[in-house]
N, C-alpha and C. Protein backbone atom coordinates (compact mmCIF):
# COMPACT_ATOMS: atom_id res chain seq x y z
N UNK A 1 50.77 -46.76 29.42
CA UNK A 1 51.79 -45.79 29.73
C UNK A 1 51.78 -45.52 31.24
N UNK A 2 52.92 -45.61 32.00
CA UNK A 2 53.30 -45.00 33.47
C UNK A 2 52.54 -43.71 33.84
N UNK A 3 52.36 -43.71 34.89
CA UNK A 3 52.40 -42.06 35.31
C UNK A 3 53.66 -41.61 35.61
N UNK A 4 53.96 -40.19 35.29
CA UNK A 4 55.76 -39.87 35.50
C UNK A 4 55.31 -39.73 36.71
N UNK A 5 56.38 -39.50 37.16
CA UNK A 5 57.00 -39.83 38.60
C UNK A 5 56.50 -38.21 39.59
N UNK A 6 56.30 -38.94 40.43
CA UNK A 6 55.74 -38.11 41.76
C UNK A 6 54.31 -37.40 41.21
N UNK A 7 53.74 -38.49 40.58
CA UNK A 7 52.01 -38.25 40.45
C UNK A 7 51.62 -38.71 41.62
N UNK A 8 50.67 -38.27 42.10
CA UNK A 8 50.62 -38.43 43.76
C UNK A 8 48.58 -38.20 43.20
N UNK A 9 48.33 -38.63 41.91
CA UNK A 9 46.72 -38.02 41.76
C UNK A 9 45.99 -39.50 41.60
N UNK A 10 46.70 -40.70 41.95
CA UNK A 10 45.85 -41.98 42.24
C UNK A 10 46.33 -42.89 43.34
N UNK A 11 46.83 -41.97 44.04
CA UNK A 11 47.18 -42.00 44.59
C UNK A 11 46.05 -42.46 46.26
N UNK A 12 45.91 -43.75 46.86
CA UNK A 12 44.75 -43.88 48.04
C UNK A 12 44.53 -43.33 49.28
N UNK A 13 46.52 -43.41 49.64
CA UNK A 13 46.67 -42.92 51.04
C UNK A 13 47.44 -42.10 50.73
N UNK A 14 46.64 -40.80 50.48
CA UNK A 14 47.53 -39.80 51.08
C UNK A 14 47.95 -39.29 52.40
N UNK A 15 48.34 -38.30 52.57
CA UNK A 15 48.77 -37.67 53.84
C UNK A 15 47.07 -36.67 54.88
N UNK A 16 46.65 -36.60 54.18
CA UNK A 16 45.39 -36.07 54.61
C UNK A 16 44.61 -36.91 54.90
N UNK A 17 44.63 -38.51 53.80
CA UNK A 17 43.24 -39.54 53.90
C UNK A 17 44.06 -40.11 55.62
N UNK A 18 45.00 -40.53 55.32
CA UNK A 18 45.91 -40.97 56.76
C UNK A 18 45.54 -40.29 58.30
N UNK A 19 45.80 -39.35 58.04
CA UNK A 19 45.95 -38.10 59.25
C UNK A 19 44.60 -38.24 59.91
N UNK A 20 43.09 -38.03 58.74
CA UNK A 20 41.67 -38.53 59.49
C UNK A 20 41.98 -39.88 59.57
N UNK A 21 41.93 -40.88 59.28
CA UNK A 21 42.16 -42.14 60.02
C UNK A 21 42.47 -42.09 61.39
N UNK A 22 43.95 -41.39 61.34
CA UNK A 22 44.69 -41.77 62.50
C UNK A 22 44.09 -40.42 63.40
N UNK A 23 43.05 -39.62 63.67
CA UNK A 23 42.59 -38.98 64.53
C UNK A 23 41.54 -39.81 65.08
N UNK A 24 40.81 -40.74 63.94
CA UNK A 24 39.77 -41.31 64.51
C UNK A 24 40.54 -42.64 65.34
N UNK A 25 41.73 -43.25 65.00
CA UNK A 25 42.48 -44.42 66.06
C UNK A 25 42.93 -43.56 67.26
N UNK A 26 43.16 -42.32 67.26
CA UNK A 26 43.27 -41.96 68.57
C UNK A 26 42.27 -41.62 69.00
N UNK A 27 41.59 -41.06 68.94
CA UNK A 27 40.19 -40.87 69.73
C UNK A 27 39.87 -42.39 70.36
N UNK A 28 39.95 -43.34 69.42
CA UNK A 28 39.43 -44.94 70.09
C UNK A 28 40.38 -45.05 71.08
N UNK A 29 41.98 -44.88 70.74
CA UNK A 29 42.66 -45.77 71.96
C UNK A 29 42.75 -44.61 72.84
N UNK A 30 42.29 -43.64 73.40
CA UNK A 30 41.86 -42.65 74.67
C UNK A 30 41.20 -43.44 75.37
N UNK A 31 39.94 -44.29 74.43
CA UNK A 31 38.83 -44.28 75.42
C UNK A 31 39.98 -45.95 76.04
N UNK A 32 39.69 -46.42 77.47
CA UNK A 32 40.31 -47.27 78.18
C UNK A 32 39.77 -49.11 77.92
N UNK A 33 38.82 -48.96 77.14
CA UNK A 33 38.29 -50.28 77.00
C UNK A 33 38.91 -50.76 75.33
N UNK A 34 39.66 -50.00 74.69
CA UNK A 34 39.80 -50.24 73.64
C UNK A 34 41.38 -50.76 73.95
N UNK A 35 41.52 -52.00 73.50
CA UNK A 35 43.31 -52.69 73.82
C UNK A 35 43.62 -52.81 72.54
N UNK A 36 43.35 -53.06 71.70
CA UNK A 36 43.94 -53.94 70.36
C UNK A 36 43.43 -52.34 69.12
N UNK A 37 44.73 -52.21 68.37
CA UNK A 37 44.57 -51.16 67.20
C UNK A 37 44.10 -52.26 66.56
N UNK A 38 44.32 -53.65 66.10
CA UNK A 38 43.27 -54.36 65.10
C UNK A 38 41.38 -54.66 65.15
N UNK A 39 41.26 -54.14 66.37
CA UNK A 39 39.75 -54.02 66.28
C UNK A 39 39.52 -52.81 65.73
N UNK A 40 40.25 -51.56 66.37
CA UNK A 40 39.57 -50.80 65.46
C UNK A 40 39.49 -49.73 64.01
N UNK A 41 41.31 -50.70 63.91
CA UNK A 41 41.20 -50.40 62.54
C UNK A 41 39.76 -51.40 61.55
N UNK A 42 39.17 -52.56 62.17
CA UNK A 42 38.41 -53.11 61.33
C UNK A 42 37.02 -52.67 61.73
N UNK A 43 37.23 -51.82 63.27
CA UNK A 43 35.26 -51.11 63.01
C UNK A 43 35.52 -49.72 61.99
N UNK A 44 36.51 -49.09 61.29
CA UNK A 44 37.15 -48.70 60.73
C UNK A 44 36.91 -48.92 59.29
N UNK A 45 36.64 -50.33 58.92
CA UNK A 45 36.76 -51.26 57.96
C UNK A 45 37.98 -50.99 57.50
N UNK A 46 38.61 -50.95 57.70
CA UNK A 46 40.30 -51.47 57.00
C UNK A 46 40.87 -52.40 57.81
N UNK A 47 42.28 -52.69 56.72
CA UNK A 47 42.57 -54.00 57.40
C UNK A 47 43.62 -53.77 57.76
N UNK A 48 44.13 -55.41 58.90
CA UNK A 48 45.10 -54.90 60.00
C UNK A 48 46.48 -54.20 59.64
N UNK A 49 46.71 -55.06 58.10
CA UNK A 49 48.23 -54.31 57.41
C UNK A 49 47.90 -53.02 57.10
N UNK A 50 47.50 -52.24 57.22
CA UNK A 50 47.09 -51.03 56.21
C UNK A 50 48.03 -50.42 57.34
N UNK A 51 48.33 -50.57 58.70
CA UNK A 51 49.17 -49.50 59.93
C UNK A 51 50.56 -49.70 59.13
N UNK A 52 50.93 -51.08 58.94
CA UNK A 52 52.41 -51.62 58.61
C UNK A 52 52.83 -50.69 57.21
N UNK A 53 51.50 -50.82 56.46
CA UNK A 53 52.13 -49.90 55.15
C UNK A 53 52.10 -48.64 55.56
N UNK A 54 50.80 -47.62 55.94
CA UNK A 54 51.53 -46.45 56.59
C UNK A 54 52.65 -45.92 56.97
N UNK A 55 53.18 -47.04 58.20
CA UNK A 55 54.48 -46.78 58.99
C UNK A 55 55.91 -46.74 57.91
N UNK A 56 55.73 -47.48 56.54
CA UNK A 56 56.44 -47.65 55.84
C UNK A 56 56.45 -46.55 54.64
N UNK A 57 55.34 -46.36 54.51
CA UNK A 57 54.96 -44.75 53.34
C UNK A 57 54.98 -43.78 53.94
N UNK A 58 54.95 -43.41 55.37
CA UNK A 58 54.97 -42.15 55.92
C UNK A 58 56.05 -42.49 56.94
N UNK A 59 57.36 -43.34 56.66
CA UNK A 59 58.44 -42.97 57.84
C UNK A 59 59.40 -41.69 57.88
N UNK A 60 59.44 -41.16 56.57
CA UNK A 60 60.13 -39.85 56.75
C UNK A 60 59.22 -38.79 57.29
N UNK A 61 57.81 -38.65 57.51
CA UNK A 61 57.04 -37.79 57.77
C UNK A 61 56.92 -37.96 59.46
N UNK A 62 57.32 -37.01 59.81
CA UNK A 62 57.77 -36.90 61.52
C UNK A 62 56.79 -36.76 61.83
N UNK A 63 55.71 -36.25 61.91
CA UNK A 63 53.95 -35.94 62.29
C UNK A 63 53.60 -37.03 62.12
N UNK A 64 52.99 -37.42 60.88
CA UNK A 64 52.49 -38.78 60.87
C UNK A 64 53.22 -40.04 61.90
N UNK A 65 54.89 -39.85 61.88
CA UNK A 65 54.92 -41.32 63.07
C UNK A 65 54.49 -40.87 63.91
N UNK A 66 54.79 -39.59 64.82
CA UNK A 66 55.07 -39.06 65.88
C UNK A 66 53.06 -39.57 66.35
N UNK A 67 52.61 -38.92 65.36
CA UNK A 67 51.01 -39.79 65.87
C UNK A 67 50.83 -41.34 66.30
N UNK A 68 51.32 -41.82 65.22
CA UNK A 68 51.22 -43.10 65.18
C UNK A 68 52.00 -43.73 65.95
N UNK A 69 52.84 -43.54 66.70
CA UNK A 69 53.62 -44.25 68.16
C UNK A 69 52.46 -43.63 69.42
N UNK A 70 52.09 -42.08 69.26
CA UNK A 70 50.98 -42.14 70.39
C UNK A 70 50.63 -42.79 70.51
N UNK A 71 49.52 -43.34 69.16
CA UNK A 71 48.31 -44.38 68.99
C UNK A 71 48.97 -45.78 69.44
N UNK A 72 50.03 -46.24 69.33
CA UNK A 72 50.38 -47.24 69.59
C UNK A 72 50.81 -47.47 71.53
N UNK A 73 51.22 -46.38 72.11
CA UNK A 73 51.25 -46.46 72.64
C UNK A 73 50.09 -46.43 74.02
N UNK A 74 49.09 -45.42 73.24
CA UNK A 74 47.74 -45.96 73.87
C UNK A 74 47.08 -46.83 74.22
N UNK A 75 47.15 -47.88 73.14
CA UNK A 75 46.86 -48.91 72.91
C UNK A 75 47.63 -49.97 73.97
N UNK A 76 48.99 -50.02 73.99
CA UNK A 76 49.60 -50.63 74.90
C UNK A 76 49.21 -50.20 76.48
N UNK A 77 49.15 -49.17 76.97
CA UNK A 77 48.54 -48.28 78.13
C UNK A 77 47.25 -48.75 78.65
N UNK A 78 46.18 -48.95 77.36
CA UNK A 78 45.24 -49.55 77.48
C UNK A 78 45.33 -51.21 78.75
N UNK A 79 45.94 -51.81 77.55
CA UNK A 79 46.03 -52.83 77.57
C UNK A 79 46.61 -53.61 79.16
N UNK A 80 48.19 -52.96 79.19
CA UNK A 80 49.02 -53.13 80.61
C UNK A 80 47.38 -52.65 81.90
N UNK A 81 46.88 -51.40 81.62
CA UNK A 81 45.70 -51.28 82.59
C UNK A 81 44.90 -51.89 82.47
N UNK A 82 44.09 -52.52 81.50
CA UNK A 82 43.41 -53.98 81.42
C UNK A 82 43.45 -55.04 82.77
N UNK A 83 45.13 -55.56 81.87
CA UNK A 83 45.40 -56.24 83.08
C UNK A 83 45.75 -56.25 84.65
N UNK A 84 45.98 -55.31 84.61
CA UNK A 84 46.60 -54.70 86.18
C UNK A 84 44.50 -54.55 86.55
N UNK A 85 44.04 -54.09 86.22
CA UNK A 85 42.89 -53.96 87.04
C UNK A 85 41.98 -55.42 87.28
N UNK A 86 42.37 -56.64 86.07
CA UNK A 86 41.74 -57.57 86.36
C UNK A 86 40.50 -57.49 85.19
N UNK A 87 40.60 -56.83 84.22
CA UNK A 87 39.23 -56.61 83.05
C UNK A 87 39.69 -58.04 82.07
N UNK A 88 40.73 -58.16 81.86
CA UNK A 88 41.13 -59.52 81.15
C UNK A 88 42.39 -60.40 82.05
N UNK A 89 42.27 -61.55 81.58
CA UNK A 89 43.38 -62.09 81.95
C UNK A 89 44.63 -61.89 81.99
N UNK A 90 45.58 -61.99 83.19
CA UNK A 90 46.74 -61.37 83.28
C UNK A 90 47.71 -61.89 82.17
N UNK A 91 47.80 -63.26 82.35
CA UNK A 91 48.48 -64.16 81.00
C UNK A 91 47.87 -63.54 79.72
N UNK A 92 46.76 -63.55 79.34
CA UNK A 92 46.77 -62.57 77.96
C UNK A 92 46.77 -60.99 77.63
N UNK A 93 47.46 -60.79 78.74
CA UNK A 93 47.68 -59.34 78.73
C UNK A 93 49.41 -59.31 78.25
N UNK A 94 49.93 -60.42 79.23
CA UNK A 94 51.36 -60.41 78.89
C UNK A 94 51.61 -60.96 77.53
N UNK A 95 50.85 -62.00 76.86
CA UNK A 95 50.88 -62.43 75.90
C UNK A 95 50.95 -61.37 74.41
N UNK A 96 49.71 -60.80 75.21
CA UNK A 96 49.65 -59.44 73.92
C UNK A 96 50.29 -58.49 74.46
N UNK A 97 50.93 -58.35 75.19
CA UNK A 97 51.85 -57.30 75.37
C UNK A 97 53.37 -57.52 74.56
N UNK A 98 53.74 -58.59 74.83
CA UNK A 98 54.83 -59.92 74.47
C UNK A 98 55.09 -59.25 72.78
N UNK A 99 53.44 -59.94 72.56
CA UNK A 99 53.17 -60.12 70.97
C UNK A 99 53.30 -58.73 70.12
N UNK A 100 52.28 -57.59 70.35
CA UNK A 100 52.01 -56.44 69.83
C UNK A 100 52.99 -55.31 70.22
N UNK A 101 53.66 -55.40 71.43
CA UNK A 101 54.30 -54.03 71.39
C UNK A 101 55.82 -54.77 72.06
N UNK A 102 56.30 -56.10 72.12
CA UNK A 102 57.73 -56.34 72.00
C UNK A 102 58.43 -55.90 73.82
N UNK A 103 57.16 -56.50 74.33
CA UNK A 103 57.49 -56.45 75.88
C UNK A 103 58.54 -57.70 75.92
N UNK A 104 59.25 -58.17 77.15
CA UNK A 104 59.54 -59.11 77.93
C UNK A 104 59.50 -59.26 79.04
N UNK A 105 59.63 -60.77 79.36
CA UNK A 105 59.74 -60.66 80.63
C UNK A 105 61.10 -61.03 81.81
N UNK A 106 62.33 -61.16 80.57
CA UNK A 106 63.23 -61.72 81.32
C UNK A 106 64.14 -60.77 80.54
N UNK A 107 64.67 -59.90 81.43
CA UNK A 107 65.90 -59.13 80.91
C UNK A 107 67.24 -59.54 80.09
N UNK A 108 67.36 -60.97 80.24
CA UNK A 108 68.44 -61.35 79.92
C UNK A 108 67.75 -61.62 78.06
N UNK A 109 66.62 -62.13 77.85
CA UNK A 109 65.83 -62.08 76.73
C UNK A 109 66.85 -61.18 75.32
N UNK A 110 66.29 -61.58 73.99
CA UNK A 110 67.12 -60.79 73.36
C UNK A 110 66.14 -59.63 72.85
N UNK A 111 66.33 -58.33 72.86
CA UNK A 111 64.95 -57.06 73.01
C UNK A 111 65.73 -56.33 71.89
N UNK A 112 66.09 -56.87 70.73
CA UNK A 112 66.65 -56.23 69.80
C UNK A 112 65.47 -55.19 68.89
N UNK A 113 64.49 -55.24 68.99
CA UNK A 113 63.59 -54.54 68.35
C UNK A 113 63.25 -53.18 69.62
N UNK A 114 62.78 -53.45 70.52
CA UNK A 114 62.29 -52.16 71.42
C UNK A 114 62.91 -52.12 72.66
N UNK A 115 63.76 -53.10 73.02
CA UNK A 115 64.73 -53.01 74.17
C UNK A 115 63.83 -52.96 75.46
N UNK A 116 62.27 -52.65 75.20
CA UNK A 116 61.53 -52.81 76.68
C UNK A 116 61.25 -54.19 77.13
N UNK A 117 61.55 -53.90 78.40
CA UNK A 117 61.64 -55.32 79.33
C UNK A 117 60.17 -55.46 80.23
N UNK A 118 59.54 -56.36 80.36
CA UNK A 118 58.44 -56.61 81.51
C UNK A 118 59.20 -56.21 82.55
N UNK A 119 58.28 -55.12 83.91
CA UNK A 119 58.73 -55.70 85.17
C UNK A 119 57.87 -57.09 86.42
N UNK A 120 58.02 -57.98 85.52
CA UNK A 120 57.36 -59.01 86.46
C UNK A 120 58.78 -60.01 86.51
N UNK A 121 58.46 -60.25 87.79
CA UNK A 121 59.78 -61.43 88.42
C UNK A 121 59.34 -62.27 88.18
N UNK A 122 60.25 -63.46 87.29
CA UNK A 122 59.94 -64.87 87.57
C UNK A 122 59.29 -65.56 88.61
N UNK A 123 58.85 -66.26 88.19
CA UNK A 123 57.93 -67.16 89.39
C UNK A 123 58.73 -67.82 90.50
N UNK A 124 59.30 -68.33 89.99
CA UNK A 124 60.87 -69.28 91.03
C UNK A 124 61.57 -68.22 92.10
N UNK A 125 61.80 -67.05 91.16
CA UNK A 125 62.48 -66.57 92.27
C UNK A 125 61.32 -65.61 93.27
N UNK A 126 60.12 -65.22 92.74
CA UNK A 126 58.90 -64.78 93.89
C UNK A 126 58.50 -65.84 94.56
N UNK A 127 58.66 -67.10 94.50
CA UNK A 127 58.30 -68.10 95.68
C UNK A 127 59.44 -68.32 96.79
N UNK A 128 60.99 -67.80 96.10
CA UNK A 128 61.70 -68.19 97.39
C UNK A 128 62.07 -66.88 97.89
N UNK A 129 61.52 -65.76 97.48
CA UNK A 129 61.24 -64.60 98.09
C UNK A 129 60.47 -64.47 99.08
N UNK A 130 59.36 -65.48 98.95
CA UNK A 130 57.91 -65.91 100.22
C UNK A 130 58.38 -66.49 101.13
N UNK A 131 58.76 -67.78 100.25
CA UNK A 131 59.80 -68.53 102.03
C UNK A 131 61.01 -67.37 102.68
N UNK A 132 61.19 -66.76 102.08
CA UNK A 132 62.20 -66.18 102.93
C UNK A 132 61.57 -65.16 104.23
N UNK A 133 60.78 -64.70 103.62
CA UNK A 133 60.24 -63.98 104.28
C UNK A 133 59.11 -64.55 105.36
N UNK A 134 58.78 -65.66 105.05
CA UNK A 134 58.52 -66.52 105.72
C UNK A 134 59.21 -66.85 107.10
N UNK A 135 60.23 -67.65 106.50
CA UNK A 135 61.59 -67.89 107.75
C UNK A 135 61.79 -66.75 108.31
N UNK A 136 61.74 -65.24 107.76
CA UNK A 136 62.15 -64.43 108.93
C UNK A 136 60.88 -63.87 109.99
N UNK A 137 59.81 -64.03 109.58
CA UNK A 137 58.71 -63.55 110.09
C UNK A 137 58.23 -65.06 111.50
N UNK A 138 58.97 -66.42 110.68
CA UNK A 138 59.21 -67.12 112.02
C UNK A 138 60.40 -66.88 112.96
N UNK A 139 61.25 -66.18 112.64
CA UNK A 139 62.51 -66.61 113.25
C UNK A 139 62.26 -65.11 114.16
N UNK A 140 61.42 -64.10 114.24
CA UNK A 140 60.64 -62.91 114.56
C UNK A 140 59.89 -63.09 116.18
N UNK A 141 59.07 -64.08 115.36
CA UNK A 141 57.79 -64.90 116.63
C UNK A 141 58.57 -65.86 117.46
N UNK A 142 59.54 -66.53 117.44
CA UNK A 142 59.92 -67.71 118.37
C UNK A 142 60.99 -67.02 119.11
């Protein structure tokens, strides 16, 4: 036999089991060495889908996202400072930036999910930005 409807008593993730979770993922992505929510949802021991179902069982609950974009956004914060300081590689910073939070790097790109764009210039056009500046820094001296 079913449970009737809106038994909420076998319920795993409730709104309370969630809420400690997601105090203990923010506390991690504060601290600056932590980049990836999949590490520590798994020192955590849960696994990496368990955020995706959350986000999907608690999207009408404005608290619960409203946390859970912090946390995500920490995480990204993390990460962009990672690389900007040189703690990981710049290419896998953009990569997982790319990957996990729906960066780009070319505006013209299609950003139908988060509409955020990288600000890094193509390579082609920062090299004839050098010569240019080049040519004028000779055309300066002679």
């Amino acid at each position: 036999m079913a449970a009737p409807r809106q038994n909420t008593n076998g319920q795993k993730w409730t709104e309370n089991t969630v809420l400690t979770y997601l105090s203990k993922l923010e506390k991690a992505a504060s601290k600056p060495g932590n980049l990836f929510i999949g590490q520590q949802l798994k020192k955590l021991r849960l696994y990496r889908d368990i955020w995706s179902y959350w986000k999907r069982k608690f999207q009408n609950n404005e608290d619960l996202t409203e946390q859970m974009e912090l946390i995500e956004d920490l995480f990204e914060v993390n990460l962009f400072n990672a690389g900007m300081r040189g703690e990981i590689p710049v290419r896998i910073a953009i990569l997982s930036l790319r990957n996990a939070h729906g960066w780009r790097n070319n505006p013209k790109e299609e950003t139908q999910d988060t509409g955020i764009v990288l600000p890094f210039v193509p390579r082609e056009q920062h090299q004839s930005d050098i010569v240019k500046e080049k040519d004028i820094n000779r055309a300066h001296s002679a």
